[in-house]
PDB file of N, CA and C in Angstrom:
ATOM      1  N   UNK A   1      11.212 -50.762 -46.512  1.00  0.00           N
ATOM      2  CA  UNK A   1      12.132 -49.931 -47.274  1.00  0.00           C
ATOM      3  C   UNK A   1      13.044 -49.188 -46.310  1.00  0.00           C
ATOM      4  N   UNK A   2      14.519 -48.863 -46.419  1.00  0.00           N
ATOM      5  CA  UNK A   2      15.534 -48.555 -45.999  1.00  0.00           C
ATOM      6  C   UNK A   2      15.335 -47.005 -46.641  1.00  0.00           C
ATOM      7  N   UNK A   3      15.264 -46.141 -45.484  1.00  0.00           N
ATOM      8  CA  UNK A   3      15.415 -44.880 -46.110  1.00  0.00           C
ATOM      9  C   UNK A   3      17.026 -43.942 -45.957  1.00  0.00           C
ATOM     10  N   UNK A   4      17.404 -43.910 -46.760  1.00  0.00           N
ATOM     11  CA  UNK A   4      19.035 -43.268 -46.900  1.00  0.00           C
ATOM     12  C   UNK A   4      18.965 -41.499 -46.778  1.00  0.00           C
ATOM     13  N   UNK A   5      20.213 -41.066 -46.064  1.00  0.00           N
ATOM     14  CA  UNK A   5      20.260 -39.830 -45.854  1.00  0.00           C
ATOM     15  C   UNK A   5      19.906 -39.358 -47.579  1.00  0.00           C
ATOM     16  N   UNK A   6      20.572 -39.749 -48.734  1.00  0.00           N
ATOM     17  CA  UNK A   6      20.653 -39.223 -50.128  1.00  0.00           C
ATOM     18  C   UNK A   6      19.456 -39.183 -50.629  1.00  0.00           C
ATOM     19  N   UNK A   7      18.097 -40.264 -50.239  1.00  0.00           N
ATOM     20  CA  UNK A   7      16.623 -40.403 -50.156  1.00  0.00           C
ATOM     21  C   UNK A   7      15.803 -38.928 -49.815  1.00  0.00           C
ATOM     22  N   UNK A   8      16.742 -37.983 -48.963  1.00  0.00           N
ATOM     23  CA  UNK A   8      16.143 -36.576 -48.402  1.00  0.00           C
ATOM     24  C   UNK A   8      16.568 -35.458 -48.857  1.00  0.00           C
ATOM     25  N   UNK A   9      15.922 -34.749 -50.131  1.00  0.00           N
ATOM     26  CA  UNK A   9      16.363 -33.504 -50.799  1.00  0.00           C
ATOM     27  C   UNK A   9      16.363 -32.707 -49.561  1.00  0.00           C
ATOM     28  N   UNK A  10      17.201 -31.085 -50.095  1.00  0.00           N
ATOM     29  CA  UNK A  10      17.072 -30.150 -48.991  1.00  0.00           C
ATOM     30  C   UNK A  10      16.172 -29.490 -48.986  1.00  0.00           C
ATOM     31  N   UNK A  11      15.003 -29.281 -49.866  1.00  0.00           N
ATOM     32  CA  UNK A  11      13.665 -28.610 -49.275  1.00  0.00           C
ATOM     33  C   UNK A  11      13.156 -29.906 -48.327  1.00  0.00           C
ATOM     34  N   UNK A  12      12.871 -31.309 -49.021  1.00  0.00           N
ATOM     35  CA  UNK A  12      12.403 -32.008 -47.715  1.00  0.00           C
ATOM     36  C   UNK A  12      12.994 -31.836 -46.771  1.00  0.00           C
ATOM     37  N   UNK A  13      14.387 -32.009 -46.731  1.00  0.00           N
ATOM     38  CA  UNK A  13      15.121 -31.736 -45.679  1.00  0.00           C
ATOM     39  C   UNK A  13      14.154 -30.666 -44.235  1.00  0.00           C
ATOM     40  N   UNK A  14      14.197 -29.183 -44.896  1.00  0.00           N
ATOM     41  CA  UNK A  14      13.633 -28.352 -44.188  1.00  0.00           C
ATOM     42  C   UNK A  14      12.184 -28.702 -43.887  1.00  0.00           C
ATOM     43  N   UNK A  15      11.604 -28.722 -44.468  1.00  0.00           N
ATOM     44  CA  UNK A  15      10.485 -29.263 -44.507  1.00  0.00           C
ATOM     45  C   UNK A  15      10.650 -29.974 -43.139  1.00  0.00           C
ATOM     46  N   UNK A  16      10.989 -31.007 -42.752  1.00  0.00           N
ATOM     47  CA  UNK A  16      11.156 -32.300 -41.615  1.00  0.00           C
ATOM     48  C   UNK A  16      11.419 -31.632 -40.583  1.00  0.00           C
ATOM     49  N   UNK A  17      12.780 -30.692 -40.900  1.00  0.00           N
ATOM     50  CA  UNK A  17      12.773 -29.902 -39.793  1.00  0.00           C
ATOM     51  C   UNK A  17      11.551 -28.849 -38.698  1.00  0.00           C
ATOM     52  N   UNK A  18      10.724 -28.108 -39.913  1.00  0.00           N
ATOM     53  CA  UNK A  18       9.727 -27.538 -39.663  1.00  0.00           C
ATOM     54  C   UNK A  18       8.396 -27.979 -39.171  1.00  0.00           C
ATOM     55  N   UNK A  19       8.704 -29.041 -39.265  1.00  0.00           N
ATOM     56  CA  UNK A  19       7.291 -29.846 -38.815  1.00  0.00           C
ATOM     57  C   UNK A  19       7.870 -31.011 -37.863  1.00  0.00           C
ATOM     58  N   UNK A  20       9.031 -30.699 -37.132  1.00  0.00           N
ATOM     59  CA  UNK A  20       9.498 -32.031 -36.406  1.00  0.00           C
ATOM     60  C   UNK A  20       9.176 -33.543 -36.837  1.00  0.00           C
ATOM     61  N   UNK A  21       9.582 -33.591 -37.957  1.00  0.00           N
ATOM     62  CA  UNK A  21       9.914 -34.993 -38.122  1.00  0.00           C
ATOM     63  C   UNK A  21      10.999 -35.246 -38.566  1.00  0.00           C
ATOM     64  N   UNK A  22      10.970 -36.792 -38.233  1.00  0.00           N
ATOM     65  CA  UNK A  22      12.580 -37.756 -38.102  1.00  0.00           C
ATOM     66  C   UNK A  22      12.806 -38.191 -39.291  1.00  0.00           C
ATOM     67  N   UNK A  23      14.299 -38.568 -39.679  1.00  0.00           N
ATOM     68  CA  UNK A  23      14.279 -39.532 -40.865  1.00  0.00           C
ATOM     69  C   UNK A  23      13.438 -40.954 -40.341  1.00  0.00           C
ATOM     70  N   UNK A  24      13.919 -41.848 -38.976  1.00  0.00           N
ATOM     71  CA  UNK A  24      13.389 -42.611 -38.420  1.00  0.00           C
ATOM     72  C   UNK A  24      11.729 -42.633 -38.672  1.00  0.00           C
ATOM     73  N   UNK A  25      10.505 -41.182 -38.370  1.00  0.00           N
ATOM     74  CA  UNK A  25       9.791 -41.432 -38.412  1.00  0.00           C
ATOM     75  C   UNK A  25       9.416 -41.806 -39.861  1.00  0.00           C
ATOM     76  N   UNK A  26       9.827 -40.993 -40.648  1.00  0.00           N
ATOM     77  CA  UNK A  26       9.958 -40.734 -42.220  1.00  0.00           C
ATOM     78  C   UNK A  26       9.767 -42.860 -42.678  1.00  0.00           C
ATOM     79  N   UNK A  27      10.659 -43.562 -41.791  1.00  0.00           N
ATOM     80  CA  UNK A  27      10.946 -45.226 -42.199  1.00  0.00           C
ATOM     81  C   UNK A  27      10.154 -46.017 -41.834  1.00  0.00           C
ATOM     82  N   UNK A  28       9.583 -45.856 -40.566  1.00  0.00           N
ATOM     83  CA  UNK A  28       8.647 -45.912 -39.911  1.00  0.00           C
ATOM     84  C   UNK A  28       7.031 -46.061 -40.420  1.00  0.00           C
ATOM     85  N   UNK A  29       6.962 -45.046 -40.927  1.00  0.00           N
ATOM     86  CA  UNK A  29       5.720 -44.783 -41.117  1.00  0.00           C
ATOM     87  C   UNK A  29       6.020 -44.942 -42.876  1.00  0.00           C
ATOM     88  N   UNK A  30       6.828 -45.329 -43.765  1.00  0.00           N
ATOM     89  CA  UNK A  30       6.634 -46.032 -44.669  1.00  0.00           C
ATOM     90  C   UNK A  30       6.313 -47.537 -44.834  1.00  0.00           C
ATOM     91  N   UNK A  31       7.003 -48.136 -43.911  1.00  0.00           N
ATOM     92  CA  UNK A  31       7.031 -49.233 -43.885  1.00  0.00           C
ATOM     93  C   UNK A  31       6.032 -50.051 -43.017  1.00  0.00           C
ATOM     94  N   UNK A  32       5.556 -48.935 -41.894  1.00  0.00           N
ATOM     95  CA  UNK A  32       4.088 -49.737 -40.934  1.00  0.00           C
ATOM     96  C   UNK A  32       2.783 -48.889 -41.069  1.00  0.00           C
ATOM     97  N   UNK A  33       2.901 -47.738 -42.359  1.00  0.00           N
ATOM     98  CA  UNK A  33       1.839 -47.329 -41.908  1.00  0.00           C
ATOM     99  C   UNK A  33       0.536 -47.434 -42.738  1.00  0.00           C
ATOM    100  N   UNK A  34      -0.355 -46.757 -42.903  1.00  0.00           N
ATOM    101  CA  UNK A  34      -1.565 -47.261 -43.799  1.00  0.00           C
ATOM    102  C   UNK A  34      -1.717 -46.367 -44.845  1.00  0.00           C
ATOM    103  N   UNK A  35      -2.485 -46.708 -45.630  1.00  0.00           N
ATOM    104  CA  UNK A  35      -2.479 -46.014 -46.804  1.00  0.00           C
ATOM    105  C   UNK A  35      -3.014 -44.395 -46.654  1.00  0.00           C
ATOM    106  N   UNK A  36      -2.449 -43.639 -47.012  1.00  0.00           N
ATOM    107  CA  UNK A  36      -3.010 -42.167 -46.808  1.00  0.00           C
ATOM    108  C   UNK A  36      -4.387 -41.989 -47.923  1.00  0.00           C
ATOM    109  N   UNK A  37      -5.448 -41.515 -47.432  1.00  0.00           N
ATOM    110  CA  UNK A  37      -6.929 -40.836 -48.187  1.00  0.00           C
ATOM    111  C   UNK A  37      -6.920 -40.484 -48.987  1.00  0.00           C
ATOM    112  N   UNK A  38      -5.614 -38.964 -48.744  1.00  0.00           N
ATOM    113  CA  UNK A  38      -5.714 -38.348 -50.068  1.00  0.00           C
ATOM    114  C   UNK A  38      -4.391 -37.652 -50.625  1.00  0.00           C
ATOM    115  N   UNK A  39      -3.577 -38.877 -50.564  1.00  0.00           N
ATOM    116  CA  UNK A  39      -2.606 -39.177 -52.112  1.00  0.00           C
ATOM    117  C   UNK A  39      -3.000 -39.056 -52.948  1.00  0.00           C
ATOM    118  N   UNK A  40      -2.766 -38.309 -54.398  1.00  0.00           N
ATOM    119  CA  UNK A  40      -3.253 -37.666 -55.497  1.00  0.00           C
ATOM    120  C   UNK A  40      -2.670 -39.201 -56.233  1.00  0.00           C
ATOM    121  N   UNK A  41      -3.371 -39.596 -57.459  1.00  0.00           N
ATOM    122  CA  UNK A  41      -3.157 -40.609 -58.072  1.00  0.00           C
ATOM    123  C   UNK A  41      -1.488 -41.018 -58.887  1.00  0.00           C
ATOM    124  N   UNK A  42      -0.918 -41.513 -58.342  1.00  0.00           N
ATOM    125  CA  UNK A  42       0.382 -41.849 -58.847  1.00  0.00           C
ATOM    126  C   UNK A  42       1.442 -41.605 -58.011  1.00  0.00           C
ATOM    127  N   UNK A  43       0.572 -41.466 -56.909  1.00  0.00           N
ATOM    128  CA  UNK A  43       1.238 -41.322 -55.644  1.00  0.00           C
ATOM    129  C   UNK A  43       0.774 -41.998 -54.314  1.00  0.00           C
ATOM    130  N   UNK A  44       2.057 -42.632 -53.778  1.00  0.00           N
ATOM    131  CA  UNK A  44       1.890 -43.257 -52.434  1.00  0.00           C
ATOM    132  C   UNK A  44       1.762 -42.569 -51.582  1.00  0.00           C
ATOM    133  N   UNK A  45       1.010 -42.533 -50.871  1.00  0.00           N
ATOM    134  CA  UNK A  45       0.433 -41.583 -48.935  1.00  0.00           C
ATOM    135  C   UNK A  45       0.701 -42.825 -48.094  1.00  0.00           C
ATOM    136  N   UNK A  46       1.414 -42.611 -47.436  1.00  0.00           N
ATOM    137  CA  UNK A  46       1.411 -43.955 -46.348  1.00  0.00           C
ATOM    138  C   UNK A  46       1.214 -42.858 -44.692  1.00  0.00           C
ATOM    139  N   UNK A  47       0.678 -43.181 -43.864  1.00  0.00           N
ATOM    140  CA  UNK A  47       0.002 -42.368 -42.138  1.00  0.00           C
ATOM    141  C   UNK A  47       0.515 -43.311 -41.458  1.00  0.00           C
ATOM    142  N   UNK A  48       0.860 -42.756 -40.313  1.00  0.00           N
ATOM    143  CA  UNK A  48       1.553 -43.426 -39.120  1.00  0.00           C
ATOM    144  C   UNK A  48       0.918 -42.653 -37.856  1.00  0.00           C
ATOM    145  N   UNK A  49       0.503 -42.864 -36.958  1.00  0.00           N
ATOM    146  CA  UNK A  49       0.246 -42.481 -35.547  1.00  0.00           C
ATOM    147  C   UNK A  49       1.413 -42.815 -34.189  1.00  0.00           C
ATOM    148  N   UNK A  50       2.172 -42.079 -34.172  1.00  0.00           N
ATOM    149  CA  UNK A  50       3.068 -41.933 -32.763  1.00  0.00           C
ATOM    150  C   UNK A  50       2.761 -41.430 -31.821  1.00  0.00           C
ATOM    151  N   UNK A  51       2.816 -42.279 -30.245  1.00  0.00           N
ATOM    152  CA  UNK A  51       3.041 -41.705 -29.300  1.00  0.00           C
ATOM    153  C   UNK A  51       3.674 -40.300 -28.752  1.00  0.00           C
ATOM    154  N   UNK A  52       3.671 -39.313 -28.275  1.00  0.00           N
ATOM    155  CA  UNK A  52       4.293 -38.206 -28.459  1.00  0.00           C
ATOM    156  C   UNK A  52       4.661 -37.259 -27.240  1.00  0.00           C
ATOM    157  N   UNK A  53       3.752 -36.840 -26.371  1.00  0.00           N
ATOM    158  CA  UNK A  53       3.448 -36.911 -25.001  1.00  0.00           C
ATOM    159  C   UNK A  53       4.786 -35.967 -25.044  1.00  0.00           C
ATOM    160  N   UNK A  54       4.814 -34.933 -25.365  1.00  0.00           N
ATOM    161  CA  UNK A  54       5.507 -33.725 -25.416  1.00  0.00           C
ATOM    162  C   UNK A  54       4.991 -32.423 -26.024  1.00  0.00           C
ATOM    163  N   UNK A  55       6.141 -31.810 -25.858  1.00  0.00           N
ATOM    164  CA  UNK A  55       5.399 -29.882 -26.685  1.00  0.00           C
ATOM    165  C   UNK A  55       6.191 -29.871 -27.471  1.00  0.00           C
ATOM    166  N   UNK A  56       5.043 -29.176 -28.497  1.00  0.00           N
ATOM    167  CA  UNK A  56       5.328 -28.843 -30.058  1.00  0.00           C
ATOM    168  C   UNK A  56       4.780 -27.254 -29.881  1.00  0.00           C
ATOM    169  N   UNK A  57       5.850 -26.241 -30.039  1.00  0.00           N
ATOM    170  CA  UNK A  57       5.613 -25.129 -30.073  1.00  0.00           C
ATOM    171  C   UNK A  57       5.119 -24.954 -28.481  1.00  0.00           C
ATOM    172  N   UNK A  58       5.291 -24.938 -27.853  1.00  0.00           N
ATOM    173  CA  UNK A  58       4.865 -24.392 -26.375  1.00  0.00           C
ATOM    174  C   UNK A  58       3.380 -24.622 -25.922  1.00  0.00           C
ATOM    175  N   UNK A  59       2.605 -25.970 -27.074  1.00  0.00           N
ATOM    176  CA  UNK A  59       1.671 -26.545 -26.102  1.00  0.00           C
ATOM    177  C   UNK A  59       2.024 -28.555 -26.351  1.00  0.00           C
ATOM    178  N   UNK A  60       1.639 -28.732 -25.113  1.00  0.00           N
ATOM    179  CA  UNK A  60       1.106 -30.195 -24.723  1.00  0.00           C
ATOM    180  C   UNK A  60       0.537 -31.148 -25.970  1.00  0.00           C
ATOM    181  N   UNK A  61       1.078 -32.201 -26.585  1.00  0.00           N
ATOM    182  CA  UNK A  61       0.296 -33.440 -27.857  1.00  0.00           C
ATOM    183  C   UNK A  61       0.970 -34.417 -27.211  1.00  0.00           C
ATOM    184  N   UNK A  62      -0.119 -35.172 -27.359  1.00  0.00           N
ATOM    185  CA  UNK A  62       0.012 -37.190 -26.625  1.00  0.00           C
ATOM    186  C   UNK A  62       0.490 -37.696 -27.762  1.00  0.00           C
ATOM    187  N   UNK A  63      -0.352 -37.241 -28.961  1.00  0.00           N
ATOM    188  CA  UNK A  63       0.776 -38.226 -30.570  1.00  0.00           C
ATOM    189  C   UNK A  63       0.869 -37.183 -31.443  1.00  0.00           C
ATOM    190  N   UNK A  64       1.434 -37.636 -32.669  1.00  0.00           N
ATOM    191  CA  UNK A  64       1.808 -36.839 -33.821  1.00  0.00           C
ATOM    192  C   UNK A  64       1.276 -38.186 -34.608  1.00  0.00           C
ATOM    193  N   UNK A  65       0.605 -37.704 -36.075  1.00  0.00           N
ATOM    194  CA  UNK A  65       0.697 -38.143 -36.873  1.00  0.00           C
ATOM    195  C   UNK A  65       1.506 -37.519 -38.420  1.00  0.00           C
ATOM    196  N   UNK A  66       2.165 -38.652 -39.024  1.00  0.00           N
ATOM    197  CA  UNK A  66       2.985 -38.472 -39.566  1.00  0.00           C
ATOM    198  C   UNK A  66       2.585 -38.838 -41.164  1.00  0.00           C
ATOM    199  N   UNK A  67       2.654 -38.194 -42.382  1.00  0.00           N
ATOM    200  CA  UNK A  67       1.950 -38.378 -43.522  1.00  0.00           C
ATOM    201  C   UNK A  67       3.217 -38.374 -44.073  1.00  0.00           C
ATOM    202  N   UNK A  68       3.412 -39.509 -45.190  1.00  0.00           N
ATOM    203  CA  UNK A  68       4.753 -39.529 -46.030  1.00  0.00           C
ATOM    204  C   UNK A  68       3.993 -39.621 -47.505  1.00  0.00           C
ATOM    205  N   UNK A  69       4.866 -38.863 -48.386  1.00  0.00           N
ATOM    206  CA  UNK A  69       4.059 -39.293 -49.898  1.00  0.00           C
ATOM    207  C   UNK A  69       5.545 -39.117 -50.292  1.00  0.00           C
ATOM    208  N   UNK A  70       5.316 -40.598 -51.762  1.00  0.00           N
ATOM    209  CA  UNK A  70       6.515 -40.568 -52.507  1.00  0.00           C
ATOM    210  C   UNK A  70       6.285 -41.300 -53.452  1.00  0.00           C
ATOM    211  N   UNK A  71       6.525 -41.234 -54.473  1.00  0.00           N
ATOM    212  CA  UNK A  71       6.545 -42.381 -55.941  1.00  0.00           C
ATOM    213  C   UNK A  71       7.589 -42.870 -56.065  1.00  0.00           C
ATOM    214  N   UNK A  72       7.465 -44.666 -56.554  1.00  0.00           N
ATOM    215  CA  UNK A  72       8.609 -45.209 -57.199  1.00  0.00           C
ATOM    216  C   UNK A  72       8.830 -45.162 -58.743  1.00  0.00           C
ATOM    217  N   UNK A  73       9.730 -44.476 -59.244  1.00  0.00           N
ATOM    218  CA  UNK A  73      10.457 -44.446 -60.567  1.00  0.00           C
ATOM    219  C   UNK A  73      11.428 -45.253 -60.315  1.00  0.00           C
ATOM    220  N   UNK A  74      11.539 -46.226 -61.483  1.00  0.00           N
ATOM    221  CA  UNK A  74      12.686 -47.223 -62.376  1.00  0.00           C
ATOM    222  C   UNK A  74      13.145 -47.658 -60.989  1.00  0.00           C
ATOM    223  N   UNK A  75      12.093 -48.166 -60.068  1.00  0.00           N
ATOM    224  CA  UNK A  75      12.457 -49.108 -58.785  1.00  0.00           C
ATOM    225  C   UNK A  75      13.297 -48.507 -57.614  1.00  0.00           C
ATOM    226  N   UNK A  76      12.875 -47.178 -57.643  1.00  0.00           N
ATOM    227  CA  UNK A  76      13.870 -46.608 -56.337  1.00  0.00           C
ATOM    228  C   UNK A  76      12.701 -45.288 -55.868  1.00  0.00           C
ATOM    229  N   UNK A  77      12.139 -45.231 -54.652  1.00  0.00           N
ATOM    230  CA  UNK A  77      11.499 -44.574 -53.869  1.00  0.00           C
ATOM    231  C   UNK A  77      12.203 -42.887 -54.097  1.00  0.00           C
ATOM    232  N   UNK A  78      11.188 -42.120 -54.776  1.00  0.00           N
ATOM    233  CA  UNK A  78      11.234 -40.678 -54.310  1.00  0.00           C
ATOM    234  C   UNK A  78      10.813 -39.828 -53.293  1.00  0.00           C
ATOM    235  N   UNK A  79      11.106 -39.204 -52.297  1.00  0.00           N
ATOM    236  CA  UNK A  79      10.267 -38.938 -51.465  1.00  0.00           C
ATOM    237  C   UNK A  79       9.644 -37.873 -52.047  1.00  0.00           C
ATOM    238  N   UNK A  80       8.605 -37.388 -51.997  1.00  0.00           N
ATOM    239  CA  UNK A  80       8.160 -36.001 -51.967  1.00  0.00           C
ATOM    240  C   UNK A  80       8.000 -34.982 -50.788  1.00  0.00           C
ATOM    241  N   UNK A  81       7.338 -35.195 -49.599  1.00  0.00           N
ATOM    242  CA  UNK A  81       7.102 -34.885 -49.013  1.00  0.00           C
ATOM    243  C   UNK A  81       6.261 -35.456 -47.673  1.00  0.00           C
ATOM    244  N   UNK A  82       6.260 -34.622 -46.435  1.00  0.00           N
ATOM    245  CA  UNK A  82       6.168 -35.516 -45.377  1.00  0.00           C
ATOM    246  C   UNK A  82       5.103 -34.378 -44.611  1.00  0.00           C
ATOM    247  N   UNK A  83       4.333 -34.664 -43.535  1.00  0.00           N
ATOM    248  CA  UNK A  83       3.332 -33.689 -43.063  1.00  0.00           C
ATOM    249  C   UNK A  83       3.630 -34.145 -41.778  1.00  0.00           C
ATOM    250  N   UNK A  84       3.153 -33.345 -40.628  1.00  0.00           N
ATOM    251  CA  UNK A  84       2.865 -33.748 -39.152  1.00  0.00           C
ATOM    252  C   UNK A  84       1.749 -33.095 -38.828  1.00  0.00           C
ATOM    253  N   UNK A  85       1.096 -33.889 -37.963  1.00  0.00           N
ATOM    254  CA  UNK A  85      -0.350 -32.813 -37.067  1.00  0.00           C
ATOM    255  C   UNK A  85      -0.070 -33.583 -35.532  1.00  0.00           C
ATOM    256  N   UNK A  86      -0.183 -32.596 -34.878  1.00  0.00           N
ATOM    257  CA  UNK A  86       0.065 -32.563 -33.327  1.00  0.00           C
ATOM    258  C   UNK A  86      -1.676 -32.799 -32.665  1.00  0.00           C
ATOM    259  N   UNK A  87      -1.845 -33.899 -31.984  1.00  0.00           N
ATOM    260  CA  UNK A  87      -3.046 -33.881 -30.821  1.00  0.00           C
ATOM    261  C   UNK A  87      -3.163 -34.841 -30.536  1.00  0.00           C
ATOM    262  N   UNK A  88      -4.485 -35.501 -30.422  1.00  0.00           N
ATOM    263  CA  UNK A  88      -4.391 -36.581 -29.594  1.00  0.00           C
ATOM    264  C   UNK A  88      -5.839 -37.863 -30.251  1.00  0.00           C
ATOM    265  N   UNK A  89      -6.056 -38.805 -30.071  1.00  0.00           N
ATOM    266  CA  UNK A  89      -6.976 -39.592 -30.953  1.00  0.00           C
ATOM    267  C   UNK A  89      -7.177 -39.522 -32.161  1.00  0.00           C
ATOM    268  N   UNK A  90      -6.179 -39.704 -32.696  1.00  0.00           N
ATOM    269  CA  UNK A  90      -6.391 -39.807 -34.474  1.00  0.00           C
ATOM    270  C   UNK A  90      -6.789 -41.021 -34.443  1.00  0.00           C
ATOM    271  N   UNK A  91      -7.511 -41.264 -35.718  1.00  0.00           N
ATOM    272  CA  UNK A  91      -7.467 -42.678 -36.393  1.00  0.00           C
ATOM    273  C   UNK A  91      -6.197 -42.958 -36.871  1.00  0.00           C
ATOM    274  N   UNK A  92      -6.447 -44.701 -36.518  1.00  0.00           N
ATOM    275  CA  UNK A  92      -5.336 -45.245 -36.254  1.00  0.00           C
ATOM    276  C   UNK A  92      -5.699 -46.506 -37.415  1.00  0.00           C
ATOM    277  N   UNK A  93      -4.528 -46.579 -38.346  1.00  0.00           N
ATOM    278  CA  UNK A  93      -4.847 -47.987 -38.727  1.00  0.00           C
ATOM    279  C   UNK A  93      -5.962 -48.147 -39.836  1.00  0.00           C
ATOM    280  N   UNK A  94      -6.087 -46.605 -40.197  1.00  0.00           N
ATOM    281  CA  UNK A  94      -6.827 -45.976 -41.535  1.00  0.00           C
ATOM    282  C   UNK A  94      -8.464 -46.539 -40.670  1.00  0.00           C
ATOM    283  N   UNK A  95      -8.558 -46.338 -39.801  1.00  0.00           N
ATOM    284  CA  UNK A  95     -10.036 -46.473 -39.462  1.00  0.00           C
ATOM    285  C   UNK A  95     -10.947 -45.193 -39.726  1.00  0.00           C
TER     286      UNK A  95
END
């Protein structure tokens, strides 16, 4: 799925901002990532694990993982909302 700037309301908007994430990761991690745990029913969770090996807030994370949830209505992707957590060895690959 092709995610479009018009795809990102302005609370998500902020939201992305506040938690450093990309539209890129936002496409990313729809399209390669695994199913999220705990997506509430009627809703897609898709998780992504990125390399990261930078500072978030003035400490040190090797990856970020990236949580996207969104439902499709009448065949066009809503986003809802997007999460990040900063550290290092997540499960990968919904293990």
């Amino acid at each position: 799925m092709k995610v479009k700037d018009s795809d990102i309301h302005h609370h998500l908007r902020a939201r992305m901002f506040q938690r450093g994430i990309s539209m890129e990761e936002i496409e990313i991690t729809i399209n390669k990532g695994w199913d999220a745990d705990d997506a509430k029913e009627g809703t897609i969770g898709k998780t992504f694990v990125f390399s990261y090996n930078n500072y978030w807030e003035d400490k040190f994370y090797n990856e970020k993982e990236v949580a996207v949830y969104y439902k499709i209505k009448e065949k066009k992707m809503v986003l809802l909302t997007a999460k990040a957590r900063y550290g290092k060895s997540f499960k990968k690959g919904g293990q």
